[in-house]
PDB file of N, CA and C in Angstrom:
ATOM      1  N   UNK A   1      -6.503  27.563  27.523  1.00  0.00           N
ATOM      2  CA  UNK A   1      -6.086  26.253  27.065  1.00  0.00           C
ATOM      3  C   UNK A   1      -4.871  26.419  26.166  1.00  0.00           C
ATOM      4  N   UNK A   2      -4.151  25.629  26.046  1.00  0.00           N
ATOM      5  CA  UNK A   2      -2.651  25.652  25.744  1.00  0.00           C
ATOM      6  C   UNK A   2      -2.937  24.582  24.803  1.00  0.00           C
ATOM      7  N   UNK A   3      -2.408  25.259  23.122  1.00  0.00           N
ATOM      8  CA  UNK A   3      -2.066  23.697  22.274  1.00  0.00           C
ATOM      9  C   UNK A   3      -0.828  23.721  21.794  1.00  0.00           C
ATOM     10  N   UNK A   4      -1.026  22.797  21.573  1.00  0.00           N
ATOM     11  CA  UNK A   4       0.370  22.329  21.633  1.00  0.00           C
ATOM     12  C   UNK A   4       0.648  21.634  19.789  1.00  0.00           C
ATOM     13  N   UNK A   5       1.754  21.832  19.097  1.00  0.00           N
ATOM     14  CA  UNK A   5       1.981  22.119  17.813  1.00  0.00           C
ATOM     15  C   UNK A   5       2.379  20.580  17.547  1.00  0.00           C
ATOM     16  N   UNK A   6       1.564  20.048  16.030  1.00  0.00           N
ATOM     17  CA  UNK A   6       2.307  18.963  16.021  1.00  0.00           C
ATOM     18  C   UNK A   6       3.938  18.277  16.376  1.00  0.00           C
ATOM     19  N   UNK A   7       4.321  19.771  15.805  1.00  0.00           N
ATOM     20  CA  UNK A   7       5.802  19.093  15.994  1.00  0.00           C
ATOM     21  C   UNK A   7       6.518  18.661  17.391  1.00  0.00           C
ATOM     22  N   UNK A   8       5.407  19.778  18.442  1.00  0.00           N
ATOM     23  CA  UNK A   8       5.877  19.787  19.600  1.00  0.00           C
ATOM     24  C   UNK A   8       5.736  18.385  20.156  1.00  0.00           C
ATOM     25  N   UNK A   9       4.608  17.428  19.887  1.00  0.00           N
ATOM     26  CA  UNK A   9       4.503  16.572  20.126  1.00  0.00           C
ATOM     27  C   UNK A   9       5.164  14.999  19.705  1.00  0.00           C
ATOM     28  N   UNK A  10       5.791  15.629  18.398  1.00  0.00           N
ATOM     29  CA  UNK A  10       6.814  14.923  17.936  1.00  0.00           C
ATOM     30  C   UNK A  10       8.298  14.730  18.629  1.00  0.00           C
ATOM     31  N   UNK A  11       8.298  16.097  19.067  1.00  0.00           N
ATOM     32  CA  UNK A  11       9.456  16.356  19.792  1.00  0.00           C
ATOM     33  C   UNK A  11       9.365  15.587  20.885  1.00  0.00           C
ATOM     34  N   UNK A  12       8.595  15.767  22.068  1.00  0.00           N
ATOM     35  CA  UNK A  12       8.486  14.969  23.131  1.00  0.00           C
ATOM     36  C   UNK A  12       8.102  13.213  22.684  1.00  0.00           C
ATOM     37  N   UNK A  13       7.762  12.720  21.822  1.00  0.00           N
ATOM     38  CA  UNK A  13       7.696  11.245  21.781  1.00  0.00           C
ATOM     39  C   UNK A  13       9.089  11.052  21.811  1.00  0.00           C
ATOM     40  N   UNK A  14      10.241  11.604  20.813  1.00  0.00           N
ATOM     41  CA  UNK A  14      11.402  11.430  20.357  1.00  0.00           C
ATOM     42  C   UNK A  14      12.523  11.333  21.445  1.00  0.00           C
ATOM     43  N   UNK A  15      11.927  12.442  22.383  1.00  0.00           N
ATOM     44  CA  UNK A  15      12.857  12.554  23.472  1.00  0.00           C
ATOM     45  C   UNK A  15      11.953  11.553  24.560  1.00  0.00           C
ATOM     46  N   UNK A  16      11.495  11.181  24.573  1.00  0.00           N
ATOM     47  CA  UNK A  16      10.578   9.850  25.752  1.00  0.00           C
ATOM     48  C   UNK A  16      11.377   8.713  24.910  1.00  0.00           C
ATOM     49  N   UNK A  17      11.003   8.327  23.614  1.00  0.00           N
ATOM     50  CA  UNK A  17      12.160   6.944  23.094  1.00  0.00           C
ATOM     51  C   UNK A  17      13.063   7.429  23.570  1.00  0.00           C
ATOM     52  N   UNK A  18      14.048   8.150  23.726  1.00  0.00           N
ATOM     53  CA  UNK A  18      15.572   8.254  23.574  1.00  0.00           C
ATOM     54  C   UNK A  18      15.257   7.862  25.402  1.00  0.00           C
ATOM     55  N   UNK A  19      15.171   8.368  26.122  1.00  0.00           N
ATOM     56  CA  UNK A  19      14.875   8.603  27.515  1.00  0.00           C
ATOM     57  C   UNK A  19      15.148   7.038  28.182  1.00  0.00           C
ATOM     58  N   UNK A  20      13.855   6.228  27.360  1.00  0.00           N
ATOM     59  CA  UNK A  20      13.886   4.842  27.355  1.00  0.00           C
ATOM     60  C   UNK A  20      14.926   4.039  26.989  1.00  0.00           C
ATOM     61  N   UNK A  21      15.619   4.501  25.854  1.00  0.00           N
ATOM     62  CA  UNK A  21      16.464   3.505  25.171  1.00  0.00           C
ATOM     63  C   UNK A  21      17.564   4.057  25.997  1.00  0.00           C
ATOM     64  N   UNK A  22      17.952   4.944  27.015  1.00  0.00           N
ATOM     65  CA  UNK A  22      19.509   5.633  27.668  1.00  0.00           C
ATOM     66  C   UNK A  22      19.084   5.129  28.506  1.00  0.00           C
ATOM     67  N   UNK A  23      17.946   4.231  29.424  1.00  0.00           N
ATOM     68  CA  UNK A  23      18.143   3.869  30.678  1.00  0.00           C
ATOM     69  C   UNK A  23      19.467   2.638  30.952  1.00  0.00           C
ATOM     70  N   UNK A  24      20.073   3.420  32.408  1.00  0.00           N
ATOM     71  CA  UNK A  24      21.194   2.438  32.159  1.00  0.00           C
ATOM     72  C   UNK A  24      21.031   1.118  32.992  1.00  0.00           C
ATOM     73  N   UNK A  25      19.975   0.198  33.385  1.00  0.00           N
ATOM     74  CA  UNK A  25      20.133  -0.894  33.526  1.00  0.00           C
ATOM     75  C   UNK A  25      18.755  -0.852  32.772  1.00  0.00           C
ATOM     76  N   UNK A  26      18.485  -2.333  32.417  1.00  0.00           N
ATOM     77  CA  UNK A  26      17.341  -2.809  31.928  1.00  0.00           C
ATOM     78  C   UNK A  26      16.909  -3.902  32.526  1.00  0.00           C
ATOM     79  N   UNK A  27      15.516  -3.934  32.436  1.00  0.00           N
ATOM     80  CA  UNK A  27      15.255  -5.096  33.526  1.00  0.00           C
ATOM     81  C   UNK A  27      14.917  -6.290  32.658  1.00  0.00           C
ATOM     82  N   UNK A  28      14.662  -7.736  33.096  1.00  0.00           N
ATOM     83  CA  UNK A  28      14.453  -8.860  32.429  1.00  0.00           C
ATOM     84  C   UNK A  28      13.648  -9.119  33.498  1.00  0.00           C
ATOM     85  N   UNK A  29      12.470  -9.578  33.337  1.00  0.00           N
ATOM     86  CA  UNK A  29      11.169 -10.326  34.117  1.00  0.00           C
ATOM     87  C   UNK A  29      12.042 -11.206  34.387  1.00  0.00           C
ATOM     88  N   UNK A  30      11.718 -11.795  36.036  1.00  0.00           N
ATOM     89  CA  UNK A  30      12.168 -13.129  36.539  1.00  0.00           C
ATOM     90  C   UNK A  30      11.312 -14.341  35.673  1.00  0.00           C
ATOM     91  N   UNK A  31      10.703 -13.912  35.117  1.00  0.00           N
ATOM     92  CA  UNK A  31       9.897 -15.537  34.480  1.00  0.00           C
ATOM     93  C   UNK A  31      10.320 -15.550  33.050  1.00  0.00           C
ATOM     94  N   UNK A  32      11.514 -15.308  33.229  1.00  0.00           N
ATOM     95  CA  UNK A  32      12.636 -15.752  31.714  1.00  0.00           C
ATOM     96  C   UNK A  32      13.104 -16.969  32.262  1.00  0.00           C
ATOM     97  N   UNK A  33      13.039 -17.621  33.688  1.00  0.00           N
ATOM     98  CA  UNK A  33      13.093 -18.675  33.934  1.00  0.00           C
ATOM     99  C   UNK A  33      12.462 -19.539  33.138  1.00  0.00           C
ATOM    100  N   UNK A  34      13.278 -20.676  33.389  1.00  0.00           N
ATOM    101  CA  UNK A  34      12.244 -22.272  32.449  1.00  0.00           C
ATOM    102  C   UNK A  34      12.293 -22.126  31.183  1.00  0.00           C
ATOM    103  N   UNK A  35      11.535 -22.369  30.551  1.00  0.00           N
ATOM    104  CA  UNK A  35      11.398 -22.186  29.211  1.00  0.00           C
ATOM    105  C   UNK A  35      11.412 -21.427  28.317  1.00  0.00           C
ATOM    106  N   UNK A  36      11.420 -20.217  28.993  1.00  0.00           N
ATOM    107  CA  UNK A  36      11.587 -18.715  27.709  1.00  0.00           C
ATOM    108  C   UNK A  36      13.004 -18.339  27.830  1.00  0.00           C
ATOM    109  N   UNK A  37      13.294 -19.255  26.537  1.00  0.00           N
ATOM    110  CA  UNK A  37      14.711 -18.751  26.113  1.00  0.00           C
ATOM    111  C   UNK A  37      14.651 -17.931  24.741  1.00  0.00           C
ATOM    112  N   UNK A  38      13.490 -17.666  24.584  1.00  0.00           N
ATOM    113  CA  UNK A  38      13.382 -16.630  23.610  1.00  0.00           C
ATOM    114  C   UNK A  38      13.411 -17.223  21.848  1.00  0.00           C
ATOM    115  N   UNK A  39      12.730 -18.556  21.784  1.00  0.00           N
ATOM    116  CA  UNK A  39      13.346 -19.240  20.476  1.00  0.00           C
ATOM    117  C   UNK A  39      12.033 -18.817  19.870  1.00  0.00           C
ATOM    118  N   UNK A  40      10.630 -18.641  20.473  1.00  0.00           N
ATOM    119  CA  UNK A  40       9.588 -18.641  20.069  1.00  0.00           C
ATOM    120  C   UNK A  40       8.978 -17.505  20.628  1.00  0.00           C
ATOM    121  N   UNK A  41       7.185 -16.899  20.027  1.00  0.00           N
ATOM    122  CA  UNK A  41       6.801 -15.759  20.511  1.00  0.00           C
ATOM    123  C   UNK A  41       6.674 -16.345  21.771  1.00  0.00           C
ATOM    124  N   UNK A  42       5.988 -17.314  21.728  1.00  0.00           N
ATOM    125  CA  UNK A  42       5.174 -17.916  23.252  1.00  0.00           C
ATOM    126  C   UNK A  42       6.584 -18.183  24.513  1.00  0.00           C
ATOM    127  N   UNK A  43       7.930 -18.352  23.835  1.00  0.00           N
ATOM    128  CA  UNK A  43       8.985 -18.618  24.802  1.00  0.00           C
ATOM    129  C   UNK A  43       9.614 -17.050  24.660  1.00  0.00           C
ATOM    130  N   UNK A  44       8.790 -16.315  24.282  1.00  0.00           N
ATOM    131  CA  UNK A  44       9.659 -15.000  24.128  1.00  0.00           C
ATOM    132  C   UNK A  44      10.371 -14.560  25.932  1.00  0.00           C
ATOM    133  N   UNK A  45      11.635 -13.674  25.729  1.00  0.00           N
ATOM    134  CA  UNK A  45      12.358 -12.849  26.991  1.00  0.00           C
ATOM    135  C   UNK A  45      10.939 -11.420  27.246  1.00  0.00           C
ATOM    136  N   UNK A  46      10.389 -11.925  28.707  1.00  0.00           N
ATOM    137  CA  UNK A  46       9.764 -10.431  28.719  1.00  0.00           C
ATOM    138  C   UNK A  46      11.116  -9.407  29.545  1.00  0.00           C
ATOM    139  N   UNK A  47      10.945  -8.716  28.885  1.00  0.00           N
ATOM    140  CA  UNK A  47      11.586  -7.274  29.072  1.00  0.00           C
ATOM    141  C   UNK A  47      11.111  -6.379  29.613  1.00  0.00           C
ATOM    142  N   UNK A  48      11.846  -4.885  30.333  1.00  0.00           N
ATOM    143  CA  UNK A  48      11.040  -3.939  30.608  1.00  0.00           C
ATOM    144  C   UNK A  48      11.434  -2.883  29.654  1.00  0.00           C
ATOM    145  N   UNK A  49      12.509  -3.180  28.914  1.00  0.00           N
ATOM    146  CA  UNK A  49      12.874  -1.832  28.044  1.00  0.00           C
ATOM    147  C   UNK A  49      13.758  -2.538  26.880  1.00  0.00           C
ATOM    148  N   UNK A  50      13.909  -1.847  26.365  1.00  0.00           N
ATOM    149  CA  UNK A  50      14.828  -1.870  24.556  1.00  0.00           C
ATOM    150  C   UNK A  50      16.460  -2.320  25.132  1.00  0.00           C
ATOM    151  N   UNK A  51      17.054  -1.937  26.306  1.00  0.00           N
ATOM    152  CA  UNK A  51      18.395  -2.150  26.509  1.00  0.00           C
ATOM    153  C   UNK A  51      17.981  -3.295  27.140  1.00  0.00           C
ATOM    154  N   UNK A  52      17.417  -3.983  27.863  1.00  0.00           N
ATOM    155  CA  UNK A  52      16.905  -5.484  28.504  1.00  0.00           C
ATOM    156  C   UNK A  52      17.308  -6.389  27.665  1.00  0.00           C
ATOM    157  N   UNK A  53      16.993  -5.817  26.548  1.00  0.00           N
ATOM    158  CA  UNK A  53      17.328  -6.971  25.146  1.00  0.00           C
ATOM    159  C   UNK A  53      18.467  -7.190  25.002  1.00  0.00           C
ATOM    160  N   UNK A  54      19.244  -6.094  24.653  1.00  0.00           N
ATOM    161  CA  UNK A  54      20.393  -5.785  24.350  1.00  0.00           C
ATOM    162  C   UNK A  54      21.568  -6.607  25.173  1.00  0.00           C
ATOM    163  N   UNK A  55      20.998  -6.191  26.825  1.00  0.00           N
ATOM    164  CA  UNK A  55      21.754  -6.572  27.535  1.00  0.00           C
ATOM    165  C   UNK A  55      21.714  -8.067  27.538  1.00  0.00           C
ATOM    166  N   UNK A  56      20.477  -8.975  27.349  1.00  0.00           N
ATOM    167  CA  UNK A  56      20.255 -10.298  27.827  1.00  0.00           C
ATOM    168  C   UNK A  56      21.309 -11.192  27.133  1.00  0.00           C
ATOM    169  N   UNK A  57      21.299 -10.636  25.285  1.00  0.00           N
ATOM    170  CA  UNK A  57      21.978 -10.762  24.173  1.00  0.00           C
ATOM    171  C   UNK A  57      23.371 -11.008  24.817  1.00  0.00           C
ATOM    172  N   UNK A  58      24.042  -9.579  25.296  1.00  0.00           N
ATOM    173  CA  UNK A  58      25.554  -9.613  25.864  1.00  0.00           C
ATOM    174  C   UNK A  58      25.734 -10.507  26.680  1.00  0.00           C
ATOM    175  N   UNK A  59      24.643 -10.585  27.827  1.00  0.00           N
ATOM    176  CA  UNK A  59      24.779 -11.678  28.829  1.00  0.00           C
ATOM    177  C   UNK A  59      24.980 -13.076  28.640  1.00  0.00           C
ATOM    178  N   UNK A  60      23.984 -13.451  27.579  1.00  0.00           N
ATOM    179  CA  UNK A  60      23.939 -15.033  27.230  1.00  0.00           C
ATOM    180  C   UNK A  60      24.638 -15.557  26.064  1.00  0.00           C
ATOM    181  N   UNK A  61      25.222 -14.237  25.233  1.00  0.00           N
ATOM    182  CA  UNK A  61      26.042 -14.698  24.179  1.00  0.00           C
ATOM    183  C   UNK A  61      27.623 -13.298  24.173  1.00  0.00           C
ATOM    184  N   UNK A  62      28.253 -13.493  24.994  1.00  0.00           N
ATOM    185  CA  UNK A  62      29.563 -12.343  24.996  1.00  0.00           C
ATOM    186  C   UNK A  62      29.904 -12.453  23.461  1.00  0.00           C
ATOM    187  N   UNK A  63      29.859 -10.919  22.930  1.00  0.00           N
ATOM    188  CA  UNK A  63      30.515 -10.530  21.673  1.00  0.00           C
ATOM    189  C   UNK A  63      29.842 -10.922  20.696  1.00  0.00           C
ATOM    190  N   UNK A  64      28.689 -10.929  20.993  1.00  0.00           N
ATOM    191  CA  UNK A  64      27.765 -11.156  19.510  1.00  0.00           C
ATOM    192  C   UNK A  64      27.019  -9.643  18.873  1.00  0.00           C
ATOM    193  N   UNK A  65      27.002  -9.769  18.177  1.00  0.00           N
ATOM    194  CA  UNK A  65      26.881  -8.569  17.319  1.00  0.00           C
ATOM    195  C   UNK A  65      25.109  -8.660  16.762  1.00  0.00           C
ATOM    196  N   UNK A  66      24.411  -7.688  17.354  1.00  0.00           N
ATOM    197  CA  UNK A  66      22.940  -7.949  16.691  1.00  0.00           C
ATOM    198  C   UNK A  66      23.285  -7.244  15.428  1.00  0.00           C
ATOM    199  N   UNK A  67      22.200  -8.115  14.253  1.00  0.00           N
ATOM    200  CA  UNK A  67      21.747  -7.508  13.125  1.00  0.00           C
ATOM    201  C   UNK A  67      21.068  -7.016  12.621  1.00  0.00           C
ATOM    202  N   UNK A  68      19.989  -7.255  13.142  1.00  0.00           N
ATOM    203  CA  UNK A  68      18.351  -6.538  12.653  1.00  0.00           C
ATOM    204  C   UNK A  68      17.962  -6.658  13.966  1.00  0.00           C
ATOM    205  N   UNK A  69      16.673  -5.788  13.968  1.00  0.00           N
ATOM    206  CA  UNK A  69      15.460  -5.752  14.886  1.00  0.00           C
ATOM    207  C   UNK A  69      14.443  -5.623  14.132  1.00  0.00           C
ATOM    208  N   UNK A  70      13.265  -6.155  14.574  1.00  0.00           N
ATOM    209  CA  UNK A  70      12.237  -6.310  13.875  1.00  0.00           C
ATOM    210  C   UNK A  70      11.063  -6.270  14.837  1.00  0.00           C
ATOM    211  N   UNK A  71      10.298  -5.369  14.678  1.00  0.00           N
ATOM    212  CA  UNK A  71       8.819  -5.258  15.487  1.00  0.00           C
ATOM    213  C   UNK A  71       7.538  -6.390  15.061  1.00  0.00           C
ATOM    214  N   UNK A  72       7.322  -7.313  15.694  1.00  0.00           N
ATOM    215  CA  UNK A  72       6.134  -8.218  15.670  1.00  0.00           C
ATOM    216  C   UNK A  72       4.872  -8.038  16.547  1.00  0.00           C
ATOM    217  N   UNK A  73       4.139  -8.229  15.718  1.00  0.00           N
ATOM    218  CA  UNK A  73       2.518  -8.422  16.389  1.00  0.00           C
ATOM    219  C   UNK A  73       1.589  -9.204  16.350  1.00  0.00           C
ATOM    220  N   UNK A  74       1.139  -9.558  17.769  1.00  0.00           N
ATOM    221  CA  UNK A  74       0.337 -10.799  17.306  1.00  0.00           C
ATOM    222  C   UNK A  74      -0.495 -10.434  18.660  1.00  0.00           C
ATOM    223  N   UNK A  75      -2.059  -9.975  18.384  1.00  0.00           N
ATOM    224  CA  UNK A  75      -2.758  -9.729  18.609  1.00  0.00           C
ATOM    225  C   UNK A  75      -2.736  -8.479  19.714  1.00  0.00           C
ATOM    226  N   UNK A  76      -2.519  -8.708  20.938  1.00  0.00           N
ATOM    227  CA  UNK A  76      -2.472  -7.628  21.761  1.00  0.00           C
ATOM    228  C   UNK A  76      -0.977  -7.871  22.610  1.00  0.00           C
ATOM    229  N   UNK A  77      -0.385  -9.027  22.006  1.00  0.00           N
ATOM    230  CA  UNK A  77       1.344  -8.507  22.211  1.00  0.00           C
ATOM    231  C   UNK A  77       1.868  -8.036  21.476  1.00  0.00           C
ATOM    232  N   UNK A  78       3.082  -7.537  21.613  1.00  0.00           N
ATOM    233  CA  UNK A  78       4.218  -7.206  20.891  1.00  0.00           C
ATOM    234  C   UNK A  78       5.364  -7.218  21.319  1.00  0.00           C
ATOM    235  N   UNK A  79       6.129  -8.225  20.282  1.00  0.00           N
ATOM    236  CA  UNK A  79       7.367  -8.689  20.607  1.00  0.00           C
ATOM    237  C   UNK A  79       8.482  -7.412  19.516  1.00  0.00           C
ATOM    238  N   UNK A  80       9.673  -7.553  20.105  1.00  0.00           N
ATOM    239  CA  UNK A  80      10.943  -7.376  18.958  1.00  0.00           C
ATOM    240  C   UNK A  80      11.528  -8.778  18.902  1.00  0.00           C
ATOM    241  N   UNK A  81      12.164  -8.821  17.176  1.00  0.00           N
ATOM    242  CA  UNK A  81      12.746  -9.949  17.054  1.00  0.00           C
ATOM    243  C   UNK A  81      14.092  -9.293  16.797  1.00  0.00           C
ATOM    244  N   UNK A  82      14.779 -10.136  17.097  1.00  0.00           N
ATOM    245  CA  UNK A  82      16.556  -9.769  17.111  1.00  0.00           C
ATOM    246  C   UNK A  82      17.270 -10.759  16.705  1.00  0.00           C
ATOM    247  N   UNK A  83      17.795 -10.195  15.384  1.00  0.00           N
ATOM    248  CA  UNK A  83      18.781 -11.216  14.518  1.00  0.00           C
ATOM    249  C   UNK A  83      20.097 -10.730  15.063  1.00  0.00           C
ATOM    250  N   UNK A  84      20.880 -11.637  15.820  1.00  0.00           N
ATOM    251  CA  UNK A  84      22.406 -11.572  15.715  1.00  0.00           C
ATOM    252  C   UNK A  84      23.215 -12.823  15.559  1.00  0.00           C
ATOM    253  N   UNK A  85      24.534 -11.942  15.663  1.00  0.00           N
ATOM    254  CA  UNK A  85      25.661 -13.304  14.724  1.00  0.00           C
ATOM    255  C   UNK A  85      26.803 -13.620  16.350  1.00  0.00           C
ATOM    256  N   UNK A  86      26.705 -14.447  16.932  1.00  0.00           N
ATOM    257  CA  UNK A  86      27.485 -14.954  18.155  1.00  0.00           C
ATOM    258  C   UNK A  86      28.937 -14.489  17.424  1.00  0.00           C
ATOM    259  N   UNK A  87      29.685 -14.569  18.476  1.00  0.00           N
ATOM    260  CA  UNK A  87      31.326 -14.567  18.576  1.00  0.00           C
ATOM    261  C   UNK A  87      31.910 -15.503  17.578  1.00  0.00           C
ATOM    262  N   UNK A  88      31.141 -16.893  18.028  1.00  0.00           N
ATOM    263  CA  UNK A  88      31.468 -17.942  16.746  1.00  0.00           C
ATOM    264  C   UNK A  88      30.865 -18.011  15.337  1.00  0.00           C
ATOM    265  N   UNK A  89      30.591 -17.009  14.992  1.00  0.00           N
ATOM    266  CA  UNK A  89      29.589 -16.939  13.658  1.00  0.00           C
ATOM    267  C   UNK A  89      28.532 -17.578  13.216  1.00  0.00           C
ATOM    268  N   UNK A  90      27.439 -17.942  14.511  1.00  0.00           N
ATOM    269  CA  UNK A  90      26.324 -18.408  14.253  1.00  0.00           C
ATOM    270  C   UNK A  90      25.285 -17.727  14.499  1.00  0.00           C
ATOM    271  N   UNK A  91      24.529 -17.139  13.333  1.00  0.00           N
ATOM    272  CA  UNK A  91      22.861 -16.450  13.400  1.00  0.00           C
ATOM    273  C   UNK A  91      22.458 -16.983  14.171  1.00  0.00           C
ATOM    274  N   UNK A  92      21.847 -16.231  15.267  1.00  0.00           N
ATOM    275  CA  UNK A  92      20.567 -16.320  16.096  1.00  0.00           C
ATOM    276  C   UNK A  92      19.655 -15.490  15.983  1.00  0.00           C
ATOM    277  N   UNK A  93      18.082 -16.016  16.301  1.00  0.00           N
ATOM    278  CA  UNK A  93      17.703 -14.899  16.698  1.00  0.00           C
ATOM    279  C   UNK A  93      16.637 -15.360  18.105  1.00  0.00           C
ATOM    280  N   UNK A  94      16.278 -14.018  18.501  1.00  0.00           N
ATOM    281  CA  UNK A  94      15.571 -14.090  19.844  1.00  0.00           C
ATOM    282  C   UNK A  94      14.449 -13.221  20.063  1.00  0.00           C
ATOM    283  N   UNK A  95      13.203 -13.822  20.355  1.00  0.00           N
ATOM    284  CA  UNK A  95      12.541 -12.849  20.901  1.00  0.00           C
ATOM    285  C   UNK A  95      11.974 -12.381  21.933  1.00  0.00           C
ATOM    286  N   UNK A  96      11.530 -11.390  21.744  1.00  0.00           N
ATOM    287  CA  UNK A  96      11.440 -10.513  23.661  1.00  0.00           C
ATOM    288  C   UNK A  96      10.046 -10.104  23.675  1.00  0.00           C
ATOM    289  N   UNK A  97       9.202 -10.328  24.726  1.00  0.00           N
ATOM    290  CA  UNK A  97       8.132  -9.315  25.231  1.00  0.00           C
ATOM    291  C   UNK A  97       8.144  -7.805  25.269  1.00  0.00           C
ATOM    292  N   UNK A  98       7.466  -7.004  24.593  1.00  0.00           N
ATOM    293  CA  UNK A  98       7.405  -5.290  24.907  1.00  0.00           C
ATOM    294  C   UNK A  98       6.288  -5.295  25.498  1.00  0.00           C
ATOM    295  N   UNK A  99       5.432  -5.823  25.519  1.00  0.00           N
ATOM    296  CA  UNK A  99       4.062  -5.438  25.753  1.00  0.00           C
ATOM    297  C   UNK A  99       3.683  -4.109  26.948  1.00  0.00           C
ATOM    298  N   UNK A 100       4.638  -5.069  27.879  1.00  0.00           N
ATOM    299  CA  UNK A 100       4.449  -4.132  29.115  1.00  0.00           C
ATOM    300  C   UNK A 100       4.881  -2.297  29.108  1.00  0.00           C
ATOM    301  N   UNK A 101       5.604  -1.825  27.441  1.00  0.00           N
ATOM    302  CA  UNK A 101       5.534  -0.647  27.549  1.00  0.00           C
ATOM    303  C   UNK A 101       5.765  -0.342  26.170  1.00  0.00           C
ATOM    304  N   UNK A 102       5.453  -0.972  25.480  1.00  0.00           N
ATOM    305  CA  UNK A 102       5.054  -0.809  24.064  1.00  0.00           C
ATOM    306  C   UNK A 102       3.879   0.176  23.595  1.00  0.00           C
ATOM    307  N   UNK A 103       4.407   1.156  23.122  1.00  0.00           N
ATOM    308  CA  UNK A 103       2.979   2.418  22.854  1.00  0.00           C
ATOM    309  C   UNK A 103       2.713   2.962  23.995  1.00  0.00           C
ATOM    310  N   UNK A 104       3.245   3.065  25.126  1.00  0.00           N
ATOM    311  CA  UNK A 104       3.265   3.657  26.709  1.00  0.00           C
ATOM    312  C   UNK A 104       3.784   4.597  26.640  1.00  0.00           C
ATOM    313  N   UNK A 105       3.568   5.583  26.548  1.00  0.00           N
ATOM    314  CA  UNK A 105       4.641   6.773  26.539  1.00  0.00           C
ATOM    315  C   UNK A 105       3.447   8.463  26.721  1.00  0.00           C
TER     316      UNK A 105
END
């Protein structure tokens, strides 16, 4: 039997986030249709990854600059919330579904 050293296991979570966050497209669930424009948890963007966000951001607002991210929980979802400032200097923020690979790794 083979063990394996805390750190080693540190190591591989670190390199699985990074892995995730370098994928180069990100997906957005088709049922961002209708009503989930992301103003609320319940209207949250489901996502399949951390750049999904990123990208939806670029997509629906060109040249906005995020400010924070913020991890939310509410019961057996979990959203990120994302503060950014549009092109025209108006705070938004938006939130996204992780659920589907949140703590998956």
């Amino acid at each position: 039997m083979i063990k394996i050293s805390g750190l080693c296991k540190l190591a591989f979570f670190i390199f699985l986030l990074i892995l995730n966050s370098c994928a180069t497209t990100g997906t957005v669930s088709n049922s961002t249709a209708g009503d989930r424009d992301g103003s609320t948890q319940e209207k949250a963007i489901i996502v399949k990854s951390i750049n999904a966000e990123y990208q939806w951001i670029a997509n629906k607002y060109p040249g906005s600059k995020v400010t924070s991210q913020a991890l939310v929980g509410s019961g057996k979802k979990h959203y990120d919330l994302l503060t950014f400032v549009t092109s025209t200097g108006e705070t938004k923020k938006a939130y996204f579904d992780i659920s589907s690979f949140f703590g998956k790794f």
